[in-house]
C-alpha atoms as a PDB file:
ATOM      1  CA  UNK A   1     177.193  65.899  53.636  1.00  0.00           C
ATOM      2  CA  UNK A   2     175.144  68.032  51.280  1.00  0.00           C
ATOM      3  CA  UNK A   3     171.639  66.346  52.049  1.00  0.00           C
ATOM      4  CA  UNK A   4     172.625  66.376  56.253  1.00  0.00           C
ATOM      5  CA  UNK A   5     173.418  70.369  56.029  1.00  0.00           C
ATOM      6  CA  UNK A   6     169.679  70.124  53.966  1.00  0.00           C
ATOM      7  CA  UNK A   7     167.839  68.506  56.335  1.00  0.00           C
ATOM      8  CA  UNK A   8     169.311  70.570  59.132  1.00  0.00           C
ATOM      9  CA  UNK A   9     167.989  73.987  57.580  1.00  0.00           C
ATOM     10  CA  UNK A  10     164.902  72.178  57.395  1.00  0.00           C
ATOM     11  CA  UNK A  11     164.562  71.143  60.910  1.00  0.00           C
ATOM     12  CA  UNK A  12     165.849  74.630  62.172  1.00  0.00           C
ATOM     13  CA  UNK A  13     163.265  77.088  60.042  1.00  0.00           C
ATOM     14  CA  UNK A  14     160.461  74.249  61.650  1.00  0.00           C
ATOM     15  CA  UNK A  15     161.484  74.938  64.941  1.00  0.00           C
ATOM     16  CA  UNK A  16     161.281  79.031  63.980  1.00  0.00           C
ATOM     17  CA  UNK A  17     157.850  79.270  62.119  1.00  0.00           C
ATOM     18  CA  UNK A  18     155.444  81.187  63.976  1.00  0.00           C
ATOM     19  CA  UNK A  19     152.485  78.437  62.660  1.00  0.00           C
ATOM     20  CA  UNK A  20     154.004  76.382  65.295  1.00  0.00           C
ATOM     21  CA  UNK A  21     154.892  78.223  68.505  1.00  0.00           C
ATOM     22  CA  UNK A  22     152.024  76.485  71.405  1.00  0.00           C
ATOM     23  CA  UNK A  23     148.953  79.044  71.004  1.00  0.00           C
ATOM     24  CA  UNK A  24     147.943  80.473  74.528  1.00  0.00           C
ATOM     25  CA  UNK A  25     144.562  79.772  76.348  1.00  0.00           C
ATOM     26  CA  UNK A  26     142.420  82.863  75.796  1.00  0.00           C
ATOM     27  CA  UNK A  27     140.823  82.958  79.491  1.00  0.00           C
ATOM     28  CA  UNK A  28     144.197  82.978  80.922  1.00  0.00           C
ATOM     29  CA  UNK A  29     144.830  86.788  79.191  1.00  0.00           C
ATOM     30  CA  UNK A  30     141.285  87.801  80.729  1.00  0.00           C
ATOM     31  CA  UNK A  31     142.338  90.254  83.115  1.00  0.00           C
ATOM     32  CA  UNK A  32     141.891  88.813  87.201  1.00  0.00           C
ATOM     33  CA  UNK A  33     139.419  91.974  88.061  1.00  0.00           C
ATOM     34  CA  UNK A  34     137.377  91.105  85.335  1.00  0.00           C
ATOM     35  CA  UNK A  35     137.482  87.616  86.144  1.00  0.00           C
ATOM     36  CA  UNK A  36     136.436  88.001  89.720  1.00  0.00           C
ATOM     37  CA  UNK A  37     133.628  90.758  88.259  1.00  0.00           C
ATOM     38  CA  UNK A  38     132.607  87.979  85.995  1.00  0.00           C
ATOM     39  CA  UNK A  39     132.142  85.404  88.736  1.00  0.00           C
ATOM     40  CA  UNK A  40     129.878  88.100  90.778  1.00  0.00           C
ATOM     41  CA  UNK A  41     127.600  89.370  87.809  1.00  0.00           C
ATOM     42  CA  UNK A  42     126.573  85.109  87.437  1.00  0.00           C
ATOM     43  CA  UNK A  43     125.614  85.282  91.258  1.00  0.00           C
ATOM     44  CA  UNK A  44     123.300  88.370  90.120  1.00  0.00           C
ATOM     45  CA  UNK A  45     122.117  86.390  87.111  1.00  0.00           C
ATOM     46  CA  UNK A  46     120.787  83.901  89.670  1.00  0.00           C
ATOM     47  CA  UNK A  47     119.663  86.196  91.816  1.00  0.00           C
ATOM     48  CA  UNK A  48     117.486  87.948  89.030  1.00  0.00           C
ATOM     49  CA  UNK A  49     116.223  84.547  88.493  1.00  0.00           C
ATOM     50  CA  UNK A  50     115.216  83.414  92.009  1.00  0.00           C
ATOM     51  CA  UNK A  51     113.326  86.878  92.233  1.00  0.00           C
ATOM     52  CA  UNK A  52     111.410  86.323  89.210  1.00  0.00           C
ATOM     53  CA  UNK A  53     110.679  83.178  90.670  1.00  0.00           C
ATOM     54  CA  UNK A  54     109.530  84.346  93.391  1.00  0.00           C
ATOM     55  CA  UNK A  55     107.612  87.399  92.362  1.00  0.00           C
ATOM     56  CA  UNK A  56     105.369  84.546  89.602  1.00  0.00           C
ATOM     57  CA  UNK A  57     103.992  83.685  92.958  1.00  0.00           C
ATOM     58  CA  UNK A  58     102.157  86.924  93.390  1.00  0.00           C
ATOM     59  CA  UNK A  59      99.447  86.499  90.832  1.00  0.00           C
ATOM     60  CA  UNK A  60      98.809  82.897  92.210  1.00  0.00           C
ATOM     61  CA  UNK A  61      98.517  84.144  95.237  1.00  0.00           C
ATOM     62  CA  UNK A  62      95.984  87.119  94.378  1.00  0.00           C
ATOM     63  CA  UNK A  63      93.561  84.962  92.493  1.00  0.00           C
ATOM     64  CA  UNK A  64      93.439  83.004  95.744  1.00  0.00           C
ATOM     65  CA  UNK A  65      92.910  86.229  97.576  1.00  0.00           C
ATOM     66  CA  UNK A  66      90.519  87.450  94.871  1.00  0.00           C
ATOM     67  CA  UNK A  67      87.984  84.590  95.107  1.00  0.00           C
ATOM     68  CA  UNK A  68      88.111  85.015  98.969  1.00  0.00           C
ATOM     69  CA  UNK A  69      87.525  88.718  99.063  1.00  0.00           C
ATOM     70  CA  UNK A  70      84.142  88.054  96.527  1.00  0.00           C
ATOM     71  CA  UNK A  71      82.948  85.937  98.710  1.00  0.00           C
ATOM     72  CA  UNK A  72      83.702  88.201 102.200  1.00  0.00           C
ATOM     73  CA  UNK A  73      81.924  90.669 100.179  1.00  0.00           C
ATOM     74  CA  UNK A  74      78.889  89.152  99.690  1.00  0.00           C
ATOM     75  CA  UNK A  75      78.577  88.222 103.002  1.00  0.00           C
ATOM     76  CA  UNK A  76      79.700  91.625 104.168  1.00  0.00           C
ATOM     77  CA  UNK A  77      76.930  93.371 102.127  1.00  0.00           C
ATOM     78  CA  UNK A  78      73.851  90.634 102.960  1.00  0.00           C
ATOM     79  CA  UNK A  79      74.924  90.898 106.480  1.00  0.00           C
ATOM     80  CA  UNK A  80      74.829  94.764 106.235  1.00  0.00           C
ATOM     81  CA  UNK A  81      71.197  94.360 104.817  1.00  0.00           C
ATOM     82  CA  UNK A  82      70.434  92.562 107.455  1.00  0.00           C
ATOM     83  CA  UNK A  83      71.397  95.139 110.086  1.00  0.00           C
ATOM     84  CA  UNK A  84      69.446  97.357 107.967  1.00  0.00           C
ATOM     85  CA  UNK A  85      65.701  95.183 107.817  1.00  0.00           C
ATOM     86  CA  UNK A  86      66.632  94.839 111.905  1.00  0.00           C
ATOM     87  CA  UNK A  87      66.273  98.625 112.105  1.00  0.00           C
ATOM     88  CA  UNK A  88      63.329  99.024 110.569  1.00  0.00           C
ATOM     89  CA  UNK A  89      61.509  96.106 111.843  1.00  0.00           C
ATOM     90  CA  UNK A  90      62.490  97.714 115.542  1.00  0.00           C
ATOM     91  CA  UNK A  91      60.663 101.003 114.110  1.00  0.00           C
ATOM     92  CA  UNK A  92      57.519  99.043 112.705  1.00  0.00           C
ATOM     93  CA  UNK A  93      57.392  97.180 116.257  1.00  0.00           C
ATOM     94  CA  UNK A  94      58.218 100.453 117.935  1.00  0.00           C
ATOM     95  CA  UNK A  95      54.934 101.738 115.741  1.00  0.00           C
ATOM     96  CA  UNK A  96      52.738  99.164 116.539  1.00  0.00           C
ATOM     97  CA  UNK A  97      53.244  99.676 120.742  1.00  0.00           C
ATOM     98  CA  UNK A  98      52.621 103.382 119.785  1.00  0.00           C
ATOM     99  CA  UNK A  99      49.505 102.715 118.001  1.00  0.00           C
ATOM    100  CA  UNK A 100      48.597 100.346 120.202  1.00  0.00           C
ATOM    101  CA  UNK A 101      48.592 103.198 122.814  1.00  0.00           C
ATOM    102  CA  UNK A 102      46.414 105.321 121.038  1.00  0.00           C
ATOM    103  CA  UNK A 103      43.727 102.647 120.382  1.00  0.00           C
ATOM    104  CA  UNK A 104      43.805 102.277 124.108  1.00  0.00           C
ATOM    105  CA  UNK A 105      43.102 105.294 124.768  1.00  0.00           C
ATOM    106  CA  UNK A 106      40.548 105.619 121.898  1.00  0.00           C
ATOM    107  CA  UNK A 107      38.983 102.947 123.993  1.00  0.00           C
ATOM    108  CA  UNK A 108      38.664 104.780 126.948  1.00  0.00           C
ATOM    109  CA  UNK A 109      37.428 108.022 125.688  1.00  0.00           C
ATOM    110  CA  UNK A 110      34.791 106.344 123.563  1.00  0.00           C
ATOM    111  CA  UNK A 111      33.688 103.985 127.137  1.00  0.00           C
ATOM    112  CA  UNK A 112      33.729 107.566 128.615  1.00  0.00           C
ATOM    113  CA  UNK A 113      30.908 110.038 126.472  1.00  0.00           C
ATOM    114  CA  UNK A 114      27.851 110.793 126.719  1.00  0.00           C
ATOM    115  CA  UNK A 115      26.347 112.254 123.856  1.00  0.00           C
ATOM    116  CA  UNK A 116      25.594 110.170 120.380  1.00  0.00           C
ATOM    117  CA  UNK A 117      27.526 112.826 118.737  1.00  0.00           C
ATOM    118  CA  UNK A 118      30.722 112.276 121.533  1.00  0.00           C
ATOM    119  CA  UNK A 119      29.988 108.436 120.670  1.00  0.00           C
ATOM    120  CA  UNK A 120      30.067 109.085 117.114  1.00  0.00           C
ATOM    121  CA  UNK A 121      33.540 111.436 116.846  1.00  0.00           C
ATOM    122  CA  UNK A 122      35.155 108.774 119.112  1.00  0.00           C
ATOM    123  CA  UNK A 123      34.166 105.692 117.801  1.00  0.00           C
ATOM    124  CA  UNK A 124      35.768 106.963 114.181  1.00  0.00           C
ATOM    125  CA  UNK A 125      38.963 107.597 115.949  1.00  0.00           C
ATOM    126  CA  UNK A 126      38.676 104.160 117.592  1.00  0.00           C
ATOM    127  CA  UNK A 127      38.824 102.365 114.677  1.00  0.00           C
ATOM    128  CA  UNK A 128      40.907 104.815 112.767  1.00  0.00           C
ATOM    129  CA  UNK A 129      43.639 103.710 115.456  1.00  0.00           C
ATOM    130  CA  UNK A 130      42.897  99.596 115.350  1.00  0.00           C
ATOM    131  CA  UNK A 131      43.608 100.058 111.494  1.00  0.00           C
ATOM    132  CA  UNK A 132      46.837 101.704 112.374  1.00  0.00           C
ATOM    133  CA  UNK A 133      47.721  99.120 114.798  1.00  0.00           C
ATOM    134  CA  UNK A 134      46.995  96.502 112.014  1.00  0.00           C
ATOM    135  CA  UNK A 135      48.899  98.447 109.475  1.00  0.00           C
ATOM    136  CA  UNK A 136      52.047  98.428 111.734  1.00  0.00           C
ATOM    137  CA  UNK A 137      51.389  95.239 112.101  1.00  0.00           C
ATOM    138  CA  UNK A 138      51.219  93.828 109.057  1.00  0.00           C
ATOM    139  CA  UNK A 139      54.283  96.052 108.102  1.00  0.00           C
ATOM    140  CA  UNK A 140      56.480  94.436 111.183  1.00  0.00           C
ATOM    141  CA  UNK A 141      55.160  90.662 109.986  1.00  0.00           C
ATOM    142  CA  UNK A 142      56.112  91.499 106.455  1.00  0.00           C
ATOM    143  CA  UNK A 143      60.023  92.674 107.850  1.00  0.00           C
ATOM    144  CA  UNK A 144      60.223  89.952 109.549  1.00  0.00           C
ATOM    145  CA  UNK A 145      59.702  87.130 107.045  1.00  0.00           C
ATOM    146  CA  UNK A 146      62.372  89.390 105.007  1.00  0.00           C
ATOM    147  CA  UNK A 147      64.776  88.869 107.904  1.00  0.00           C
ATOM    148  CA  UNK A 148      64.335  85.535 108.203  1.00  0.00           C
ATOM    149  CA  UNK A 149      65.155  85.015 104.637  1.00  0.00           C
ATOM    150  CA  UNK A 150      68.216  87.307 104.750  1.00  0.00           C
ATOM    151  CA  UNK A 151      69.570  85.735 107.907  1.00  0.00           C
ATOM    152  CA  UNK A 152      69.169  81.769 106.206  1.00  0.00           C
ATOM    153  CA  UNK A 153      71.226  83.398 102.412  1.00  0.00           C
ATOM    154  CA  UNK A 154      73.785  85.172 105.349  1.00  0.00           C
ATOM    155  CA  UNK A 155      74.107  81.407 107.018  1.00  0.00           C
ATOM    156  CA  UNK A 156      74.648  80.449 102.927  1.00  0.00           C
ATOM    157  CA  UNK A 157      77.154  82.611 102.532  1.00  0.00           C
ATOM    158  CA  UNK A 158      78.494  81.988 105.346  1.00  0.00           C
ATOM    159  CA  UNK A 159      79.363  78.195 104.443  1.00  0.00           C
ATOM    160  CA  UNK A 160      80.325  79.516 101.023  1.00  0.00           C
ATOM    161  CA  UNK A 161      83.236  81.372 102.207  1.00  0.00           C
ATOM    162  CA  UNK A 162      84.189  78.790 105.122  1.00  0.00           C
ATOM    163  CA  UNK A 163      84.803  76.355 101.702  1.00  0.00           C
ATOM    164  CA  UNK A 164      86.340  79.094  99.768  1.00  0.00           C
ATOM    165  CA  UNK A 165      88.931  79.311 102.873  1.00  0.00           C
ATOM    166  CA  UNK A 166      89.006  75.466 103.478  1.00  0.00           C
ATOM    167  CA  UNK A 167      89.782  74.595  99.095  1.00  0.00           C
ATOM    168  CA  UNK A 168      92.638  77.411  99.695  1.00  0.00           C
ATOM    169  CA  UNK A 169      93.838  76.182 102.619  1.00  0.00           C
ATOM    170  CA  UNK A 170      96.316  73.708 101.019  1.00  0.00           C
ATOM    171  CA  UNK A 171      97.398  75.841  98.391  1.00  0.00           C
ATOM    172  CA  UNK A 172      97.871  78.722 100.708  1.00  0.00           C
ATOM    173  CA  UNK A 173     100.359  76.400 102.215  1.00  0.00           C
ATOM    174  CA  UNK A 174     102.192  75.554  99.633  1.00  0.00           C
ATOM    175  CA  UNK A 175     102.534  78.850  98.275  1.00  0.00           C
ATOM    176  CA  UNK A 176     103.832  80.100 101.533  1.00  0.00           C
ATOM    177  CA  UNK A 177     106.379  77.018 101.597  1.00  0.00           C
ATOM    178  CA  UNK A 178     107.628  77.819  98.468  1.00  0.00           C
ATOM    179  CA  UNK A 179     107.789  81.488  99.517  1.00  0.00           C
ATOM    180  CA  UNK A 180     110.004  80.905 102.069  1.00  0.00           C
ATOM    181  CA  UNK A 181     111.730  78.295 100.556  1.00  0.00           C
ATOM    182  CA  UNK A 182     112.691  81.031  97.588  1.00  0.00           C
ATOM    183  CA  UNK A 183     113.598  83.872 100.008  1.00  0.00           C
ATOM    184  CA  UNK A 184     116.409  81.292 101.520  1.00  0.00           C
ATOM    185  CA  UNK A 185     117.991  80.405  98.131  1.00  0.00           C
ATOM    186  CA  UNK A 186     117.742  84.743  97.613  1.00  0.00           C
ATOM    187  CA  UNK A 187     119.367  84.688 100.919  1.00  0.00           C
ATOM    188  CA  UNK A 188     121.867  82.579 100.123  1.00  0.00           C
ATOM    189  CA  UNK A 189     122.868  83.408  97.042  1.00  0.00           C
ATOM    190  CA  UNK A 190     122.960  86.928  98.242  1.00  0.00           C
ATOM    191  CA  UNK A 191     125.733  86.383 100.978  1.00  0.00           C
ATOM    192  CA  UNK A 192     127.694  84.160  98.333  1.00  0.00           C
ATOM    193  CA  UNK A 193     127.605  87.068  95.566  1.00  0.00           C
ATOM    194  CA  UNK A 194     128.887  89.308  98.209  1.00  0.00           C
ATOM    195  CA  UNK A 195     131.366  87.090  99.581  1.00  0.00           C
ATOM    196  CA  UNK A 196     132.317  87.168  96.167  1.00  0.00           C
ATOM    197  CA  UNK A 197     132.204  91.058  95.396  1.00  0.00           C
ATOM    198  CA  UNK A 198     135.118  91.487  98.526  1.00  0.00           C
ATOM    199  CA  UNK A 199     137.736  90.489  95.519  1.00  0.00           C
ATOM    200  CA  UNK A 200     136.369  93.223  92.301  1.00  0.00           C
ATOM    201  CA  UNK A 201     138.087  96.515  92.767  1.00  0.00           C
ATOM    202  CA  UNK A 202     135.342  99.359  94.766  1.00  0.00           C
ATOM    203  CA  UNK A 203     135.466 101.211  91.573  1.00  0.00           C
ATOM    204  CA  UNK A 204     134.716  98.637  88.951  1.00  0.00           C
ATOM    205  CA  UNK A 205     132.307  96.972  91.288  1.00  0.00           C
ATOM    206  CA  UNK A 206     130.471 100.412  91.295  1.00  0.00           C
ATOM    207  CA  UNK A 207     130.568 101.005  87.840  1.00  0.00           C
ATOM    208  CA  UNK A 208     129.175  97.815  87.447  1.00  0.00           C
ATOM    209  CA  UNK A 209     126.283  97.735  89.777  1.00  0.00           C
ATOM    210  CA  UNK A 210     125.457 101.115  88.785  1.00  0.00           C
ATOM    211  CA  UNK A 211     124.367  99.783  85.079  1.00  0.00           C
ATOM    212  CA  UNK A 212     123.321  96.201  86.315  1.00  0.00           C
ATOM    213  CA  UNK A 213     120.519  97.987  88.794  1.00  0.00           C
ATOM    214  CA  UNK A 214     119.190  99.716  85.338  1.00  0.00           C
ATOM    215  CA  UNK A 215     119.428  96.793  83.157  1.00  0.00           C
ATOM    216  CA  UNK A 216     118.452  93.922  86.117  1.00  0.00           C
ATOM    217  CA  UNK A 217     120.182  91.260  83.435  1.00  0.00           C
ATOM    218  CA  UNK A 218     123.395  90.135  81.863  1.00  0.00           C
ATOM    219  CA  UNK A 219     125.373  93.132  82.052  1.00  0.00           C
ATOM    220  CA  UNK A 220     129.163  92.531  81.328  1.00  0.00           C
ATOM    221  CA  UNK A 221     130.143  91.003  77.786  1.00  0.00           C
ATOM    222  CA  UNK A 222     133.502  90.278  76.300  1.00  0.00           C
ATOM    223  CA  UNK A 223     134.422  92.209  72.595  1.00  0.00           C
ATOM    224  CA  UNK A 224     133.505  89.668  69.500  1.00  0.00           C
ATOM    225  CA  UNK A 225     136.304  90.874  67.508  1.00  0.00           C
ATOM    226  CA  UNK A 226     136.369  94.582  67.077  1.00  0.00           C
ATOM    227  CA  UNK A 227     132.524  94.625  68.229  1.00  0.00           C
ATOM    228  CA  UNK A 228     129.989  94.448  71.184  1.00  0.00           C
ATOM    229  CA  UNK A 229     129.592  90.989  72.360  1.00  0.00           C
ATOM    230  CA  UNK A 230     126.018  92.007  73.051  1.00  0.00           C
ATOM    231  CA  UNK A 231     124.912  94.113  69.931  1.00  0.00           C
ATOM    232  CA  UNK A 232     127.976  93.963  67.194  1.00  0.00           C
ATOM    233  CA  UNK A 233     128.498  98.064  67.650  1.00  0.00           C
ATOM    234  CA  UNK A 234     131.864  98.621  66.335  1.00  0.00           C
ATOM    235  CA  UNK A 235     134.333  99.636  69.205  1.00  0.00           C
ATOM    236  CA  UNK A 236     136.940 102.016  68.159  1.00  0.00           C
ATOM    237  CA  UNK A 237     140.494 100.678  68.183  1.00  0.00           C
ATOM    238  CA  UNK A 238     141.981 102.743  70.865  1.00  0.00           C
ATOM    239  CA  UNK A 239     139.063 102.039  73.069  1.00  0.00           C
ATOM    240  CA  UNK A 240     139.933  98.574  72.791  1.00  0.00           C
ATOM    241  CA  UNK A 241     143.679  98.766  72.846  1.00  0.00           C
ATOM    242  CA  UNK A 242     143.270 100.369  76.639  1.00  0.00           C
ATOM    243  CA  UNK A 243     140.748  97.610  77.757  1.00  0.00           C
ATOM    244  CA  UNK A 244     143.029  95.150  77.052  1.00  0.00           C
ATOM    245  CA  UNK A 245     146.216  96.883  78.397  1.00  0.00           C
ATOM    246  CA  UNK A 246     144.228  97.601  81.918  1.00  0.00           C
ATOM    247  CA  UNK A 247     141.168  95.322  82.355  1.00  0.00           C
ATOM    248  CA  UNK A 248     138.823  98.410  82.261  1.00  0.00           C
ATOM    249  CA  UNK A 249     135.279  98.305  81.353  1.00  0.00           C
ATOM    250  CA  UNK A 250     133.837 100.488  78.686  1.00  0.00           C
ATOM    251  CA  UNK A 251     129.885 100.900  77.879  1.00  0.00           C
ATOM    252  CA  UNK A 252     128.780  99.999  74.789  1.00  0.00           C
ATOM    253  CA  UNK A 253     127.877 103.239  73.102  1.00  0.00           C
ATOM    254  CA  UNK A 254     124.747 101.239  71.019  1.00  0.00           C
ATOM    255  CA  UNK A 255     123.118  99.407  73.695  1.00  0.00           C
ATOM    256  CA  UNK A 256     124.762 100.276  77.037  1.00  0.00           C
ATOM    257  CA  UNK A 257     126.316  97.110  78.084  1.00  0.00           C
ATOM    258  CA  UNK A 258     129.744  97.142  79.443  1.00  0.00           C
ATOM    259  CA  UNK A 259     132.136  95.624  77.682  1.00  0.00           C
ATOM    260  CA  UNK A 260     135.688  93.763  78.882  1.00  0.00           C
ATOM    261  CA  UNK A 261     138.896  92.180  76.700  1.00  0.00           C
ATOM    262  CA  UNK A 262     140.535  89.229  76.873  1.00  0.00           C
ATOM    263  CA  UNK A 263     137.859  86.513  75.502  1.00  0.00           C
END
């Protein structure tokens, strides 16, 4: 009877000791608002990501732009020298009627005299006019070849940027495919995070998105212990107490990060 009673006190202070009373699943003390907050800040986290994503397309993008815009250059400026030699081989041809003109009627005043001294005076400006005309002349010719030249590096360039635009041409594409096929999954994960948002309290959702636009990355984190789950700054204990009693958030006083009980 003595070792029954025994074993009975045994069994009964098992049963009692605290070591074995079921432990209880930290997530399921997490407060639900925090929960549902929780859920929304990953949808940001991917969001973040997607526009990262999508703004590492820019730079691709700009070198492509940045070849094509030397090469419009070029072309730009040889085509505007161009238009320049034009305007002045119109003035040396524009020169040469003029001159032409006066050697005419150098002609005709020199057919017309009647002294040797008249003869004289006129002939001088006769051929004083005929080296003008070949002067202007010359000057037109020598404009001309220029042009010619200009005009066949214009047709060059030309060609050079018509295979600038034809290399990019694929990877224009595909750049503009994966463009739009980023923007969708923004899209998209967009109308989910909001979807998602409709269930986190107006006033913690605002708190949080008020910090998250600043920080543009992980934003919530749960207390390690008596510390920031993001930089180990020691939160005081009735700070704490009143997190866990009400779900609140409370910013980290060392690096800003709000901070949440219950994991």
């Amino acid at each position: 009877m003595e070792a029954v009673s025994i074993v009975g006190s045994a069994l009964r202070y098992h049963a009692m000791c605290p070591c074995n009373t079921p432990s209880t699943d930290t997530s399921e003390t997490m407060h639900p608002d925090v929960q549902s907050l929780l859920e929304v800040q990953h949808d940001d986290l991917e969001i973040y990501g997607l526009e990262a994503k999508l703004s590492s397309l820019a730079p691709r993008l700009d070198a492509l732009e940045k070849e094509r815009a030397r090469a419009a250059q070029e072309l730009d400026r040889a085509s505007a020298a161009v238009t320049v030699e034009e305007a002045r081989h119109r003035d040396a041809t524009h020169r040469v009627d003029a001159n032409r003109q006066l050697v005419e009627r150098s002609q005709r005043a020199y057919e017309s005299v009647t002294t040797p001294r008249e003869a004289n005076a006129a002939m001088i400006q006769l051929e004083q006019t005929k080296r003008m005309v070949d002067d202007s002349e010359r000057e037109a010719t020598q404009i001309n070849g220029r042009i010619v030249e200009m005009r066949r590096h214009v047709g060059d360039l030309q060609a050079a940027l018509a295979d600038v635009e034809h290399r990019q041409s694929d990877a224009r594409q595909a750049l503009e495919a994966e463009r739009a096929e980023i923007e969708s999954q923004i899209a998209q994960a967009r109308e989910k995070r909001d979807a998602k948002a409709q269930s986190v309290p107006r006033a913690l959702l605002s708190k949080y998105d008020k910090v998250r636009r600043r920080r543009r990355a992980e934003t919530v984190f749960p207390l390690r212990g008596p510390s920031c789950g993001a930089c180990d700054t020691a939160i005081p204990t009735q700070r704490r107490a009143a997190m866990a009693a009400t779900g609140s958030l409370e910013m980290c006083e060392g690096c800003g990060a709000l901070l949440y009980a219950g994991e």
